[in-house]
C-alpha atoms as a PDB file:
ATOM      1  CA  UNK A   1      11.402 -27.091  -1.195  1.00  0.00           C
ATOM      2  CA  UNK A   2       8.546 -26.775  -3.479  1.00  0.00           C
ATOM      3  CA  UNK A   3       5.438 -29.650  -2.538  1.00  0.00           C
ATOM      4  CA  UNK A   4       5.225 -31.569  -5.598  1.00  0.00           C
ATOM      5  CA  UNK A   5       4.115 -35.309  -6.237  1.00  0.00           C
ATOM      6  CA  UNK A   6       6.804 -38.413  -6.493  1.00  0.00           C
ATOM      7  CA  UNK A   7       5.655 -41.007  -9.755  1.00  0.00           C
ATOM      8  CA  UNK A   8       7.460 -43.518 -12.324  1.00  0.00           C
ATOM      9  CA  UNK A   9       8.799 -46.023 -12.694  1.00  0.00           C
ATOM     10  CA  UNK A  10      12.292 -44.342 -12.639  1.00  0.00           C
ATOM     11  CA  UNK A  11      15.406 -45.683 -10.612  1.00  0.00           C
ATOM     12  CA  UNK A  12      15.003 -42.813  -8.282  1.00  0.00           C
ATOM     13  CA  UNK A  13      11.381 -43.440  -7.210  1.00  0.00           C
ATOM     14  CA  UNK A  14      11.741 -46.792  -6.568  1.00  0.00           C
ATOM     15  CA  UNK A  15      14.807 -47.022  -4.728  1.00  0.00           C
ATOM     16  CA  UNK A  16      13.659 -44.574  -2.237  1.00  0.00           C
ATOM     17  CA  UNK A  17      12.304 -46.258   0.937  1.00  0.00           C
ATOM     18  CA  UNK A  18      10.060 -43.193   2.116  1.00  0.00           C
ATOM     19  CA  UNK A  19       7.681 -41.846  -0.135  1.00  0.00           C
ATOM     20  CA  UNK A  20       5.778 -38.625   0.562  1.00  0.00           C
ATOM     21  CA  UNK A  21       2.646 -37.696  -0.477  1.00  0.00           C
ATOM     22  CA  UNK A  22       1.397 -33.767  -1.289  1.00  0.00           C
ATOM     23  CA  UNK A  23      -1.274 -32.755   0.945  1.00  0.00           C
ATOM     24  CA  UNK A  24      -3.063 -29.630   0.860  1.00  0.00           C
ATOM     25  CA  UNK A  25      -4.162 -27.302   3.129  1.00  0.00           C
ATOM     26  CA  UNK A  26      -8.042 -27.182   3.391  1.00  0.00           C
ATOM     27  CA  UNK A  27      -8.545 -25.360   7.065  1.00  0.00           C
ATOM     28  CA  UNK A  28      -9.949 -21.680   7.248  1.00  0.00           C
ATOM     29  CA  UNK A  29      -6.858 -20.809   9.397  1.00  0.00           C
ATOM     30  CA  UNK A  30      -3.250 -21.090   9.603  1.00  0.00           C
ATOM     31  CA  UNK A  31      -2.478 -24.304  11.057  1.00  0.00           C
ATOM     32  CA  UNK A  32       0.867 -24.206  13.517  1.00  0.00           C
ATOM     33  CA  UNK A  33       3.558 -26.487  12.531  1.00  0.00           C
ATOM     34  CA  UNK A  34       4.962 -28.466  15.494  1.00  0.00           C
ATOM     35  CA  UNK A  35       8.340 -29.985  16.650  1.00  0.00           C
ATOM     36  CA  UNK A  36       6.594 -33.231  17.592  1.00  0.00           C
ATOM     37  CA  UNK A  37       3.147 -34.841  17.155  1.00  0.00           C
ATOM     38  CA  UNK A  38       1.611 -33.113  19.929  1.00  0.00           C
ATOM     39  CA  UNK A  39      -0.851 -29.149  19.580  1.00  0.00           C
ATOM     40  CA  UNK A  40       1.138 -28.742  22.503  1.00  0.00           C
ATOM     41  CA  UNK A  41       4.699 -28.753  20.976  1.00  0.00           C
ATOM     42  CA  UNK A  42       3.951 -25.558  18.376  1.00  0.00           C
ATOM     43  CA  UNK A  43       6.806 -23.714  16.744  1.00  0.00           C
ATOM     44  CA  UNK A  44       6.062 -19.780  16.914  1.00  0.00           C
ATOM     45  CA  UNK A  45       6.067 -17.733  14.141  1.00  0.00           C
ATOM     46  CA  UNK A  46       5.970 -21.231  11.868  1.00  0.00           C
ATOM     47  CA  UNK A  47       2.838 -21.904  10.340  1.00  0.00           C
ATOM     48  CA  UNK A  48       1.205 -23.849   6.886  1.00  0.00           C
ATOM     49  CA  UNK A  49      -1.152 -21.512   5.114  1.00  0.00           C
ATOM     50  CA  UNK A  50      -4.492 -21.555   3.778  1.00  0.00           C
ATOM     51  CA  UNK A  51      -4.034 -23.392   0.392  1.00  0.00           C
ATOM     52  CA  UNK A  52      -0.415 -24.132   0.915  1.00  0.00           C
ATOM     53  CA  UNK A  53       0.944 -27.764  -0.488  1.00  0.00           C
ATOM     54  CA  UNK A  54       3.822 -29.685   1.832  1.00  0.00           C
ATOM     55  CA  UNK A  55       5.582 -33.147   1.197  1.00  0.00           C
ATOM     56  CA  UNK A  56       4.703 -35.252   4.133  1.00  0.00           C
ATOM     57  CA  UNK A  57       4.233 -38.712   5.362  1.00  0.00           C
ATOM     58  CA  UNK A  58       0.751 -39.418   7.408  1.00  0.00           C
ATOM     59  CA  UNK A  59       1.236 -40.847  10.458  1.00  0.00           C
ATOM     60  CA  UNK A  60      -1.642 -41.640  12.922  1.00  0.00           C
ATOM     61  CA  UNK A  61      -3.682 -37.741  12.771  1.00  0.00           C
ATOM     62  CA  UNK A  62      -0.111 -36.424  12.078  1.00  0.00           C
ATOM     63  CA  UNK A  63       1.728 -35.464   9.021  1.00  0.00           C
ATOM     64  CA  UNK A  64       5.961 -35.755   9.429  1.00  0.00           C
ATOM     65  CA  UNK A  65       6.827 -32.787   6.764  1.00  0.00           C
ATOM     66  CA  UNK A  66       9.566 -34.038   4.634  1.00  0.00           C
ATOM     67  CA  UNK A  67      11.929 -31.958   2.617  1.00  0.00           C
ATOM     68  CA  UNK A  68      11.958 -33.504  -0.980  1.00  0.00           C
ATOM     69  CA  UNK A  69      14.350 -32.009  -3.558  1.00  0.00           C
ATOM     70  CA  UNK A  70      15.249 -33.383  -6.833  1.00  0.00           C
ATOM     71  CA  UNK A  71      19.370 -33.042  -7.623  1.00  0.00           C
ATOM     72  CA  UNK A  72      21.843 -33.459 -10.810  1.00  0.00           C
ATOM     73  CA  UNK A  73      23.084 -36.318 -10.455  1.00  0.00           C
ATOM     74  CA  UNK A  74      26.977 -36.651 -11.499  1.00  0.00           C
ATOM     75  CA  UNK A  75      27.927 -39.542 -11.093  1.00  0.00           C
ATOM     76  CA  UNK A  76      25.459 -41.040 -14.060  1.00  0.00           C
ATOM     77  CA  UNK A  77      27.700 -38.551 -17.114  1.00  0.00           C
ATOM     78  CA  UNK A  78      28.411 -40.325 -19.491  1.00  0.00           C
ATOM     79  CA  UNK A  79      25.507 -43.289 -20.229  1.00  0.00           C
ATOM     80  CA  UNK A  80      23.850 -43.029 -23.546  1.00  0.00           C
ATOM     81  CA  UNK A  81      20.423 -41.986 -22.744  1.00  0.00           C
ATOM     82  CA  UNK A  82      18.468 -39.006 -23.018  1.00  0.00           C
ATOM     83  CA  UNK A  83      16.691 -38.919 -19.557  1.00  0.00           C
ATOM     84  CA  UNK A  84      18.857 -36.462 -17.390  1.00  0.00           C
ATOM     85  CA  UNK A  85      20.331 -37.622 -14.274  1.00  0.00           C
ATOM     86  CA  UNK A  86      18.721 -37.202 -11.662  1.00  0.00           C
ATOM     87  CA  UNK A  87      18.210 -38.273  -7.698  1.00  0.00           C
ATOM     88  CA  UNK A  88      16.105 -37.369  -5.499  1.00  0.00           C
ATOM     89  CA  UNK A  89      16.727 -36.492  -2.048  1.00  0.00           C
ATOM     90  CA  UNK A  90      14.458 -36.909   0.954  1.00  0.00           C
ATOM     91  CA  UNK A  91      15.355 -35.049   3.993  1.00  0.00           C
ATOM     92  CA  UNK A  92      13.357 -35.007   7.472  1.00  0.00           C
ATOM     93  CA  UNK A  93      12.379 -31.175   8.927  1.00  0.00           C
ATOM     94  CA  UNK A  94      11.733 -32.156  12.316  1.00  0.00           C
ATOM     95  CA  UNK A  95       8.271 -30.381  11.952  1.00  0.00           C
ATOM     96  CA  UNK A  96       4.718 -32.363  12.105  1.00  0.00           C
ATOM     97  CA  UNK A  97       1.237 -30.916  11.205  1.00  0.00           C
ATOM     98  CA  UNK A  98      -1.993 -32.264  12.277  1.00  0.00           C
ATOM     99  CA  UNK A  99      -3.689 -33.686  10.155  1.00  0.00           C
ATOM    100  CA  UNK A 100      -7.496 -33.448  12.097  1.00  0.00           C
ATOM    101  CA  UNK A 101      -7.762 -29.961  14.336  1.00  0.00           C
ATOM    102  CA  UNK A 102      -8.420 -29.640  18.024  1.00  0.00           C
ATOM    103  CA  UNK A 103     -12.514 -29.903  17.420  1.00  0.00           C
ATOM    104  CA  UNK A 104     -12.288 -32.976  14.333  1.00  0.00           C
ATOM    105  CA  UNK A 105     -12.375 -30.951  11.614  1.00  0.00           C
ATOM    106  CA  UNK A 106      -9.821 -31.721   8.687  1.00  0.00           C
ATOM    107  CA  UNK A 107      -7.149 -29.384   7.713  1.00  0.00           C
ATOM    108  CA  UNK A 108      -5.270 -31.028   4.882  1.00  0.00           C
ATOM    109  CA  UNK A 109      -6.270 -33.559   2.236  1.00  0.00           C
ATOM    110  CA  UNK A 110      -3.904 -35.348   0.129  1.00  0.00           C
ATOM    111  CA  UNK A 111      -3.683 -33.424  -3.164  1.00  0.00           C
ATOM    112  CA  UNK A 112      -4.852 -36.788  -5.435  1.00  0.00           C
ATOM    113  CA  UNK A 113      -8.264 -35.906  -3.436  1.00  0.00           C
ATOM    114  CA  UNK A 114      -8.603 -32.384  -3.959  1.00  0.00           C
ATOM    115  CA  UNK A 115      -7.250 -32.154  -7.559  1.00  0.00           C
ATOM    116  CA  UNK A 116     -10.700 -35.249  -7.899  1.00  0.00           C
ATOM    117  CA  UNK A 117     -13.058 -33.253  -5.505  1.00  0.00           C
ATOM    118  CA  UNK A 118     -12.344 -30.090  -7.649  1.00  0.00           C
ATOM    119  CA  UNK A 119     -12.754 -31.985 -10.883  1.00  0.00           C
ATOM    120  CA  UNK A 120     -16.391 -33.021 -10.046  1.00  0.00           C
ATOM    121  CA  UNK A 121     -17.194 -29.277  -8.750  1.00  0.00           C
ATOM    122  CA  UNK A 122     -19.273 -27.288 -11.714  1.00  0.00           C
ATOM    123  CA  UNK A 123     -17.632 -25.172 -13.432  1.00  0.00           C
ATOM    124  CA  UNK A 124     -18.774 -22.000 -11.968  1.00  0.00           C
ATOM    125  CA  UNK A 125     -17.922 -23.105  -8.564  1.00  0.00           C
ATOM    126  CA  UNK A 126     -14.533 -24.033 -10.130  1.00  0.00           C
ATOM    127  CA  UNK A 127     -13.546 -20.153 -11.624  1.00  0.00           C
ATOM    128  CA  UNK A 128     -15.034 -19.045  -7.683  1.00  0.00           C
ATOM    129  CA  UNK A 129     -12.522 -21.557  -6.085  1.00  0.00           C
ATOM    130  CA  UNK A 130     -10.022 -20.492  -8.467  1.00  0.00           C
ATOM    131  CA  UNK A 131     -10.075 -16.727  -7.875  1.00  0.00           C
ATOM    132  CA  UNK A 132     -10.231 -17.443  -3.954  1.00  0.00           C
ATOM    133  CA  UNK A 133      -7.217 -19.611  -4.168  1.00  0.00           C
ATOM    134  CA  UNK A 134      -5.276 -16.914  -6.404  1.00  0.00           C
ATOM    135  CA  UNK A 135      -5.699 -14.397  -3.738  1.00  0.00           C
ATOM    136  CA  UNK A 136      -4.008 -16.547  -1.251  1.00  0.00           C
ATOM    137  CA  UNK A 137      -1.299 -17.390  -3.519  1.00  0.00           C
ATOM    138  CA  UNK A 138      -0.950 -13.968  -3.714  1.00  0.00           C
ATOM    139  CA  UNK A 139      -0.941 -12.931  -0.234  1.00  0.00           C
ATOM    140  CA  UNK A 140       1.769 -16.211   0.313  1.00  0.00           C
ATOM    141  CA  UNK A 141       3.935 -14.673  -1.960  1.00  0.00           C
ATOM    142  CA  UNK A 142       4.480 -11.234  -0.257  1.00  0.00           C
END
């Protein structure tokens, strides 16, 4: 599903007992997902792109990738209120990403960091950032 942050005060935030962050990926490579928290447990042909957002959970120099999707919920029809029913569902992948790479350098950062980090950038740098990032959006799309 599509990476996107978990906030409120809502029912369905706080009665879930696992909550994801978004982290972003910062490396100047594609980093490998893997099956377990080990570089030498890689999935082939699976890998987190360059700019890419996931939902996962840190563990240790690991990230567990979750699956987070937010559903109609039915079973609320009927109350009087004009927030739409909804529940969100966290599911596990079975796929970890490391968070530090082989030689220490960082590959993701949780998105709360980078959306600051690119807020204190000047703007020039910004609009540079910005068109780099577009072209990698647009290559992820194809």
């Amino acid at each position: 599903g599509e990476a996107h942050r978990l906030e409120g005060s809502d029912d369905a935030v706080r009665n879930l007992t696992i909550q994801p962050e978004v982290w972003v990926c910062i490396a100047d490579h594609y980093v490998p997902y893997s099956a377990s928290p080990s570089h030498d447990d890689a999935v082939w042909g699976k890998d987190c792109k360059v700019g890419s957002r996931v939902n996962a959970v840190k563990e240790g120099d690991w990230l567990r990738v979750m699956d987070v999707r937010t559903v109609f919920n039915a079973t609320s029809i009927g109350r009087r209120s004009f927030k739409l029913p909804t529940k969100i569902i966290i599911e596990e992948t079975g796929l970890f990403l490391p968070l530090v790479g082989q030689t220490g350098q960082s590959l993701f950062k949780s998105h709360k960091l980078a959306l600051l980090a690119e807020a204190a950038q000047p703007p020039v740098a910004r609009e540079a950032l910005e068109s780099v990032a577009g072209e990698e959006a647009k290559c992820a799309l194809m």
